[in-house]
PDB file of N, CA and C in Angstrom:
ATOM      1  N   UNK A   1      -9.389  29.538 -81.052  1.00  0.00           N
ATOM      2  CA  UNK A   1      -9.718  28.780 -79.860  1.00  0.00           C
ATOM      3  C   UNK A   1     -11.237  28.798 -79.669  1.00  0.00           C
ATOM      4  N   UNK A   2     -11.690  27.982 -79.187  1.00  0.00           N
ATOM      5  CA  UNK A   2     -12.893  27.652 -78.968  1.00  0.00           C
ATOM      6  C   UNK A   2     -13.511  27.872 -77.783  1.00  0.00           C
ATOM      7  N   UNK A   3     -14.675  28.590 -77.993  1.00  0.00           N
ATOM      8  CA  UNK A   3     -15.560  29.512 -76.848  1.00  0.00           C
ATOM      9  C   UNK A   3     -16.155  27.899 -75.967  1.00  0.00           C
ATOM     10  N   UNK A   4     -15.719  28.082 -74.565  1.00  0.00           N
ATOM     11  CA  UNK A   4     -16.692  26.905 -73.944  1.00  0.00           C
ATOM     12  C   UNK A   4     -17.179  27.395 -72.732  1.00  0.00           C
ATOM     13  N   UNK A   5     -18.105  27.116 -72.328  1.00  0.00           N
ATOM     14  CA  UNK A   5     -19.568  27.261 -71.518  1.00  0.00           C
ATOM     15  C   UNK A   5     -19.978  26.570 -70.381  1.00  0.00           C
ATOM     16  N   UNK A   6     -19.294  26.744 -69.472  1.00  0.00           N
ATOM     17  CA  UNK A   6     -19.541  26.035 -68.166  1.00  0.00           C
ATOM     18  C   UNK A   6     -20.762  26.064 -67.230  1.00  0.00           C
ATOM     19  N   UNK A   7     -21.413  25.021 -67.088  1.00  0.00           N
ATOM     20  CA  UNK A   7     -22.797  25.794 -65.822  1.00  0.00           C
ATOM     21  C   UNK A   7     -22.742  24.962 -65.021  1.00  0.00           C
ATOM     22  N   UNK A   8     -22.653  25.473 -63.842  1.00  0.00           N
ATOM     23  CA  UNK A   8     -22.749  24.699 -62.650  1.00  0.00           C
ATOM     24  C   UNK A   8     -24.058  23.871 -62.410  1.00  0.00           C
ATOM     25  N   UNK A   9     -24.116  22.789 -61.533  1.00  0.00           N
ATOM     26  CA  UNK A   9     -25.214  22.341 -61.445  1.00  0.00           C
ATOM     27  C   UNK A   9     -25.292  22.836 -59.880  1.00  0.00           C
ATOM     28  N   UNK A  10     -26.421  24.001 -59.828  1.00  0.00           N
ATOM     29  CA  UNK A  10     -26.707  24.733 -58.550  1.00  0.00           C
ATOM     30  C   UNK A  10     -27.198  23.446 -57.224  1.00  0.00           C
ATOM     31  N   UNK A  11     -27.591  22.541 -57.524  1.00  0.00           N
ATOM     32  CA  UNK A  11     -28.431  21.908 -56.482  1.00  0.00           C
ATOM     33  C   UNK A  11     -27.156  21.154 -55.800  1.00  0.00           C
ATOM     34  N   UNK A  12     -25.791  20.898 -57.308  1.00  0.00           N
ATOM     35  CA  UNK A  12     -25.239  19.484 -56.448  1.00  0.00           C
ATOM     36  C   UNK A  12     -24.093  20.609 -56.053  1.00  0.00           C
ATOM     37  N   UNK A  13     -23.948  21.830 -55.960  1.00  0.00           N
ATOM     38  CA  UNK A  13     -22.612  23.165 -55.591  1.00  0.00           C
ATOM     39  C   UNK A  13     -23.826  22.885 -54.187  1.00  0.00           C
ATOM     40  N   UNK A  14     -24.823  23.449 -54.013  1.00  0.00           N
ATOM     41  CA  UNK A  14     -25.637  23.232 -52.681  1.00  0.00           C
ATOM     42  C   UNK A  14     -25.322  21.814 -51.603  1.00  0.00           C
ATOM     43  N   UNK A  15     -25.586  21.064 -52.392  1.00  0.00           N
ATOM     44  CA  UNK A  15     -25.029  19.785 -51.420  1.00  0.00           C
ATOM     45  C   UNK A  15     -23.727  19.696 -50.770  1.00  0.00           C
ATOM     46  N   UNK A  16     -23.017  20.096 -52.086  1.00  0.00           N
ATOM     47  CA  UNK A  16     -21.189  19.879 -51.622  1.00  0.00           C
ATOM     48  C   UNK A  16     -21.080  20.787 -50.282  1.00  0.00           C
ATOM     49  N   UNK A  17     -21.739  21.958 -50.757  1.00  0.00           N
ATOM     50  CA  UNK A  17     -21.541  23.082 -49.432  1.00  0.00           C
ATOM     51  C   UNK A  17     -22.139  22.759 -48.077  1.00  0.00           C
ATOM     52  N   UNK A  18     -22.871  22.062 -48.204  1.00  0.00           N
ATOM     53  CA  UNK A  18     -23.986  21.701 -46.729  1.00  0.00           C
ATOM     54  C   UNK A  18     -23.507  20.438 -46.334  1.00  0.00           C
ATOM     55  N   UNK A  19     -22.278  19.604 -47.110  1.00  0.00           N
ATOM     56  CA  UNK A  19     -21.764  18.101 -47.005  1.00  0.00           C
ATOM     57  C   UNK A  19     -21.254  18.283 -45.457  1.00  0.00           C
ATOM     58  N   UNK A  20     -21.035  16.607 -45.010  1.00  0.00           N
ATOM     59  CA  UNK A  20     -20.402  16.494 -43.473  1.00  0.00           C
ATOM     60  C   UNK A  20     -18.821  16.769 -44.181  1.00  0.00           C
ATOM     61  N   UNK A  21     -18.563  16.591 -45.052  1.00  0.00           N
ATOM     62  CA  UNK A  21     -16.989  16.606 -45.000  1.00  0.00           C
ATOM     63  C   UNK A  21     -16.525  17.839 -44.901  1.00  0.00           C
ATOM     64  N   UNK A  22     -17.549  18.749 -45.934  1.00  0.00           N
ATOM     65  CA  UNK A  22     -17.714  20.684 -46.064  1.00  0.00           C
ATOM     66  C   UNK A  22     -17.311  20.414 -44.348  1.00  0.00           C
ATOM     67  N   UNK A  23     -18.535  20.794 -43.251  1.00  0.00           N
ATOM     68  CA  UNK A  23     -18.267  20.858 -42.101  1.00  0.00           C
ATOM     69  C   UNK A  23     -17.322  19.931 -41.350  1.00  0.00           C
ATOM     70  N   UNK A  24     -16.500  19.020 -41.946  1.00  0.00           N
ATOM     71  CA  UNK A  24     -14.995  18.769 -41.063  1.00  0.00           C
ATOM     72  C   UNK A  24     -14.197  19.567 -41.459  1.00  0.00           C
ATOM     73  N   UNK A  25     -14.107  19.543 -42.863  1.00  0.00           N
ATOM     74  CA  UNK A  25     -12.978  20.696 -43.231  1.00  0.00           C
ATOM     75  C   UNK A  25     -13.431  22.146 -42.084  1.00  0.00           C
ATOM     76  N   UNK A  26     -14.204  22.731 -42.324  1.00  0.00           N
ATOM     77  CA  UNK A  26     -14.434  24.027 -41.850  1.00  0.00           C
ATOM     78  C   UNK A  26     -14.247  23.962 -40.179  1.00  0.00           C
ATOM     79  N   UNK A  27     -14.612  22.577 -39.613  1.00  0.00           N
ATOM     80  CA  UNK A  27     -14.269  22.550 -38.273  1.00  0.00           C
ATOM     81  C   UNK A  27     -12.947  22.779 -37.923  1.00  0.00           C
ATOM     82  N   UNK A  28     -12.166  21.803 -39.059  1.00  0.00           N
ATOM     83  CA  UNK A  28     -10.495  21.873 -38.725  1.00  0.00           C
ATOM     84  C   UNK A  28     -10.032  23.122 -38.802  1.00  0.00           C
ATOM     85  N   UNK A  29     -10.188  23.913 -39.861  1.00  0.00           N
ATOM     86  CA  UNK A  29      -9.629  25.203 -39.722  1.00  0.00           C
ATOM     87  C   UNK A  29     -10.128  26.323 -38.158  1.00  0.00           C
ATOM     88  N   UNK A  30     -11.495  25.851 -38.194  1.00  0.00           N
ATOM     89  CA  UNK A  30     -11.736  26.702 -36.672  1.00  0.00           C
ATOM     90  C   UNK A  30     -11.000  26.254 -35.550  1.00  0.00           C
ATOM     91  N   UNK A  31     -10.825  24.857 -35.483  1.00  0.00           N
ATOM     92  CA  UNK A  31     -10.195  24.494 -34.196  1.00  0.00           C
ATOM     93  C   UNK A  31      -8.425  25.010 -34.071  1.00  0.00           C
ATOM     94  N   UNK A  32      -8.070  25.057 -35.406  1.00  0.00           N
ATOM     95  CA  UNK A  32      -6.957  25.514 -35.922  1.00  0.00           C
ATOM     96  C   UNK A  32      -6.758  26.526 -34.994  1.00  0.00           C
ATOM     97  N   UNK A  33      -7.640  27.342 -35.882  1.00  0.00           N
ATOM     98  CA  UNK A  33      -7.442  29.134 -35.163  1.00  0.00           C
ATOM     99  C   UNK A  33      -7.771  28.982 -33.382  1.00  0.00           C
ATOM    100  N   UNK A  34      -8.936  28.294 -33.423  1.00  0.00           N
ATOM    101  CA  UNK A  34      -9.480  27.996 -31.732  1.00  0.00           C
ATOM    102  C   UNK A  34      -7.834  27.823 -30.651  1.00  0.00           C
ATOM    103  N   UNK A  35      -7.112  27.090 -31.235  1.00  0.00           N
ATOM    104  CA  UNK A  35      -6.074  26.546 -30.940  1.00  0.00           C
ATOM    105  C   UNK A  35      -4.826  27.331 -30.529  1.00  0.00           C
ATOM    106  N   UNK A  36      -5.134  28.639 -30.976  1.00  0.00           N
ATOM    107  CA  UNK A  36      -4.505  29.555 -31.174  1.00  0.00           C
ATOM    108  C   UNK A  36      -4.470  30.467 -30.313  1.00  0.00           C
ATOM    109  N   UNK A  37      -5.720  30.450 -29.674  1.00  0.00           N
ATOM    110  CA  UNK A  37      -6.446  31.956 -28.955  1.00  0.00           C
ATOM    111  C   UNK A  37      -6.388  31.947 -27.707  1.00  0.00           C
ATOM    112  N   UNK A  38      -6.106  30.695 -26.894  1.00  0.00           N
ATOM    113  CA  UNK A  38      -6.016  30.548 -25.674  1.00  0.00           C
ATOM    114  C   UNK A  38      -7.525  29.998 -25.138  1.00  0.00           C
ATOM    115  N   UNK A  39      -7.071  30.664 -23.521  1.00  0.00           N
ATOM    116  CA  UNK A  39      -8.556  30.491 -23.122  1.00  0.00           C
ATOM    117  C   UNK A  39      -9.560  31.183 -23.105  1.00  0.00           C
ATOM    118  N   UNK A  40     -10.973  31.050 -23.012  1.00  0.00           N
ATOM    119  CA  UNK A  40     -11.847  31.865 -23.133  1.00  0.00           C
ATOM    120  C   UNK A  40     -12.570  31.943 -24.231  1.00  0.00           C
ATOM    121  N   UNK A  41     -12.010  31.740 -25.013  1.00  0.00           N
ATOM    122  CA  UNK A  41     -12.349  31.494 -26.748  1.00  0.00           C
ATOM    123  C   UNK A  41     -13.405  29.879 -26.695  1.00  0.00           C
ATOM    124  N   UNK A  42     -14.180  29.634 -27.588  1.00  0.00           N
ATOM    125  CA  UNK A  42     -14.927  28.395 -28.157  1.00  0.00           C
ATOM    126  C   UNK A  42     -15.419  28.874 -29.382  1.00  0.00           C
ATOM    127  N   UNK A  43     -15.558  27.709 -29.786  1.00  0.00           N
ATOM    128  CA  UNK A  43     -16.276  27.098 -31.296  1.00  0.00           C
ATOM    129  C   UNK A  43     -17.158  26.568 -31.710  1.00  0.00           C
ATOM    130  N   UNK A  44     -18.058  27.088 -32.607  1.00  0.00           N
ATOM    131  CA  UNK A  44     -19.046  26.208 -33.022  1.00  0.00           C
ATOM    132  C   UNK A  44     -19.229  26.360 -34.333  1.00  0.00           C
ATOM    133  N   UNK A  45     -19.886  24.750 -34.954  1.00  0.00           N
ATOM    134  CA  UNK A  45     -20.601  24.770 -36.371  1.00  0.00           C
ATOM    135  C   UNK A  45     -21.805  24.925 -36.574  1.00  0.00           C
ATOM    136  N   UNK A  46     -22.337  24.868 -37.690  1.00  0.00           N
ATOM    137  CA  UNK A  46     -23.967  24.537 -38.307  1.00  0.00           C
ATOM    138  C   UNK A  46     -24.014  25.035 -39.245  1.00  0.00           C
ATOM    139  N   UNK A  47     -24.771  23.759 -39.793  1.00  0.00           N
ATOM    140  CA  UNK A  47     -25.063  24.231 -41.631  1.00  0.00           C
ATOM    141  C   UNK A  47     -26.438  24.795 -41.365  1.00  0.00           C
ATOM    142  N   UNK A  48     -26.091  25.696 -42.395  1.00  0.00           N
ATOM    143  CA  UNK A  48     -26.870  27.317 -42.618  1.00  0.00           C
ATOM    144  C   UNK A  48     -27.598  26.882 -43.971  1.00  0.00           C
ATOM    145  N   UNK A  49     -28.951  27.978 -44.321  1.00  0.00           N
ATOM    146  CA  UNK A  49     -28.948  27.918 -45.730  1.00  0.00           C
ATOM    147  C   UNK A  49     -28.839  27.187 -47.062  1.00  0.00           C
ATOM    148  N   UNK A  50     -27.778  27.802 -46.872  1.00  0.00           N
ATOM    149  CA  UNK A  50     -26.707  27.760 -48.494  1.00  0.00           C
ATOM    150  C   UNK A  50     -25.507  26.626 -48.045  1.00  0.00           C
ATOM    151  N   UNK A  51     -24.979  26.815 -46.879  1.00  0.00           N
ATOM    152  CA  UNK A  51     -23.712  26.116 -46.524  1.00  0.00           C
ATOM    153  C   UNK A  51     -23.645  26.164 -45.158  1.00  0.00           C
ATOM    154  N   UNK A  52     -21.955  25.604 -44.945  1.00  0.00           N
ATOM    155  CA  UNK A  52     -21.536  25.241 -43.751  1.00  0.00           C
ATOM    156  C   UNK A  52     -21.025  26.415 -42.795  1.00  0.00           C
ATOM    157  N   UNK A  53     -20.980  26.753 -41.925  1.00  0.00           N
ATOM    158  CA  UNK A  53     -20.579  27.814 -41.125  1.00  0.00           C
ATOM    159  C   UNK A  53     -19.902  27.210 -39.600  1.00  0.00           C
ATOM    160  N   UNK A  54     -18.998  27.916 -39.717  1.00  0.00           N
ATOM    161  CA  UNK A  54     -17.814  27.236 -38.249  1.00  0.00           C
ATOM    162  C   UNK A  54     -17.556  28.922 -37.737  1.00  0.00           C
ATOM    163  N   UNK A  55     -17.677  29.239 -36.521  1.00  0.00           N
ATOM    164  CA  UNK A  55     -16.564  30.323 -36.220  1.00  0.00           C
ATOM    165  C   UNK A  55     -16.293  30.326 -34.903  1.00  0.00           C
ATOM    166  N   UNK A  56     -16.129  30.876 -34.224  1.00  0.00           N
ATOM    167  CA  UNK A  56     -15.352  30.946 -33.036  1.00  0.00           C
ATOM    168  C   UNK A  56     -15.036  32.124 -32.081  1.00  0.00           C
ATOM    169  N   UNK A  57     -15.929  32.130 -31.009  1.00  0.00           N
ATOM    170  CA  UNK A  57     -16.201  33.257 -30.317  1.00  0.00           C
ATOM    171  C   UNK A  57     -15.655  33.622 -29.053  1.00  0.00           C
ATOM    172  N   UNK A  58     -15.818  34.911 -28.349  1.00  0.00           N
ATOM    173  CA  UNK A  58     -15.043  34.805 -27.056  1.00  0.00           C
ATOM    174  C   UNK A  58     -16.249  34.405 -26.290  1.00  0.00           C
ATOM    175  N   UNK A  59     -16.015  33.467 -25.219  1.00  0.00           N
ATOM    176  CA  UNK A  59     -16.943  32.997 -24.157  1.00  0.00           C
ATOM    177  C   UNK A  59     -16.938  33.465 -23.211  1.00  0.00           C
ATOM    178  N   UNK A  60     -15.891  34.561 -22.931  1.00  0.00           N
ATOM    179  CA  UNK A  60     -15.839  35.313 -21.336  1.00  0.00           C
ATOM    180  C   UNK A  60     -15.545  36.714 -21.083  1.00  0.00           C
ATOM    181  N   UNK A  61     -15.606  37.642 -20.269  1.00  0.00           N
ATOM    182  CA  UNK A  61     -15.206  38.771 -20.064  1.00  0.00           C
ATOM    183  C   UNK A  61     -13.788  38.954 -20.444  1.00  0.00           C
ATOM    184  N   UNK A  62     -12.815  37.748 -20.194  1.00  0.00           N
ATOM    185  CA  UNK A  62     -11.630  38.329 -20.231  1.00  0.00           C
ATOM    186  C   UNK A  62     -11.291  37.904 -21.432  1.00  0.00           C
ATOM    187  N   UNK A  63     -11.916  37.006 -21.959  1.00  0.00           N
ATOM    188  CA  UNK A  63     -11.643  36.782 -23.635  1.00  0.00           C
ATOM    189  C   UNK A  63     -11.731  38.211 -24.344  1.00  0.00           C
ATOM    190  N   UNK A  64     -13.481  38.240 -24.048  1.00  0.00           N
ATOM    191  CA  UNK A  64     -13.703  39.527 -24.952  1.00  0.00           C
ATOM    192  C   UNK A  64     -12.545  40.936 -24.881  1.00  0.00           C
ATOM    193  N   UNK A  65     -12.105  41.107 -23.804  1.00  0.00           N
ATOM    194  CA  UNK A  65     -11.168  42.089 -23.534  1.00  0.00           C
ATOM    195  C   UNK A  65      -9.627  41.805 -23.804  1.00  0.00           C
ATOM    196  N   UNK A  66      -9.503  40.708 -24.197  1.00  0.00           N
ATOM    197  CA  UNK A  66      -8.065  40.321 -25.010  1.00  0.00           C
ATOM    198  C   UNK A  66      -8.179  40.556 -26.170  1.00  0.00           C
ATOM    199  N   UNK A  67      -8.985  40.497 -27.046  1.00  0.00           N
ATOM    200  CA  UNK A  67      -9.516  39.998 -28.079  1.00  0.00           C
ATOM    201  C   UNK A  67      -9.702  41.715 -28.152  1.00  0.00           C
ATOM    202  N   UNK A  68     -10.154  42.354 -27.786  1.00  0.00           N
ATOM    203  CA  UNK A  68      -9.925  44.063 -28.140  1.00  0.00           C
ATOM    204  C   UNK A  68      -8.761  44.473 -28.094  1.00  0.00           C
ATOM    205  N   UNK A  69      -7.946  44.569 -26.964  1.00  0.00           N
ATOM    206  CA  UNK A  69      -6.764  44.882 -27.161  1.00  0.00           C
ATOM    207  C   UNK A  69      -5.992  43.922 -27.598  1.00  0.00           C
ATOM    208  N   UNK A  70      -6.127  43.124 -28.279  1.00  0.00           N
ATOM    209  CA  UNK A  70      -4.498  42.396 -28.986  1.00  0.00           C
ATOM    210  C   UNK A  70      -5.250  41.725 -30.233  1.00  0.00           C
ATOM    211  N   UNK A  71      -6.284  41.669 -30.765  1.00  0.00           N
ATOM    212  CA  UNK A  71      -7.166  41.444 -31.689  1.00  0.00           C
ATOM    213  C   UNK A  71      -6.607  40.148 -32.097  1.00  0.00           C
ATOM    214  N   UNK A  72      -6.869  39.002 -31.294  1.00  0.00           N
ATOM    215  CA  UNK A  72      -6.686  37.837 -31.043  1.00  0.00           C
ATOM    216  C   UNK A  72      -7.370  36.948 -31.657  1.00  0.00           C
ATOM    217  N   UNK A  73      -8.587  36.790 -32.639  1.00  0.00           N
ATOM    218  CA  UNK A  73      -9.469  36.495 -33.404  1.00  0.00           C
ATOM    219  C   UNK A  73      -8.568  36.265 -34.603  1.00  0.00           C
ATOM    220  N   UNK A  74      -8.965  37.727 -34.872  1.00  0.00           N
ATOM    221  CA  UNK A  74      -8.211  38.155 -36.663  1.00  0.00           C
ATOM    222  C   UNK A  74      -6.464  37.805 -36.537  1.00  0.00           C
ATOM    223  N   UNK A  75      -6.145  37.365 -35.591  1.00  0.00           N
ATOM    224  CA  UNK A  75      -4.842  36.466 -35.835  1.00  0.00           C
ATOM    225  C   UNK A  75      -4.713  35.658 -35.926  1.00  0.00           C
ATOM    226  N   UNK A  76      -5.491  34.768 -35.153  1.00  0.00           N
ATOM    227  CA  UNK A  76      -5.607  33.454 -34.969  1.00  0.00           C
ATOM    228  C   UNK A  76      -5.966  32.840 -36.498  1.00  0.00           C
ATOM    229  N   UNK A  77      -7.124  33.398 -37.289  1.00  0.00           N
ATOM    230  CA  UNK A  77      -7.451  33.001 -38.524  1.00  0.00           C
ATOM    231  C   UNK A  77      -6.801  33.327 -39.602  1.00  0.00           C
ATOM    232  N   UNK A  78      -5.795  34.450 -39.342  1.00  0.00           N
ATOM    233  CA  UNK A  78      -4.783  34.840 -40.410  1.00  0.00           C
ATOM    234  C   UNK A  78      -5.541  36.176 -41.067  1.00  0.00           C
ATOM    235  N   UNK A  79      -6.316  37.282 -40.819  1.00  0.00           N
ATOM    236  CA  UNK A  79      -6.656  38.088 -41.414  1.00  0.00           C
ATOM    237  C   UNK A  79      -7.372  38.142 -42.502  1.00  0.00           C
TER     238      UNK A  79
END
């Protein structure tokens, strides 16, 4: 069998990652989880760097304190 040699082309893996579609996909999955968490919770994007970044934070006292005791985050996104 024959040895073959793959190289990425770094600039156009950079684009794909920083693309608007990169950040719909990544939105959908946050709103996903967002969707999940109730109230108190919000979301935001922005391309970073290298790539796209979505996550989703608690916005309130009583978020943040659900979100400790019932770890409401890391469920919502599946662990």
């Amino acid at each position: 069998m024959a040895n073959i040699r793959i190289e990425l082309d770094r600039s156009g893996v950079r684009q794909l990652l920083q693309s608007a579609e990169m950040a719909a996909c990544c939105e959908e999955v946050a709103r996903g989880a967002l969707n999940k968490c109730g109230e108190g919770y919000e979301m935001d994007s922005m391309v970073g760097k290298t790539r796209v970044n979505a996550m989703i934070y608690t916005a309130t006292a009583e978020a943040a304190d659900d979100n400790l005791k019932h770890n409401t985050l890391a469920k919502a996104v599946g662990k």
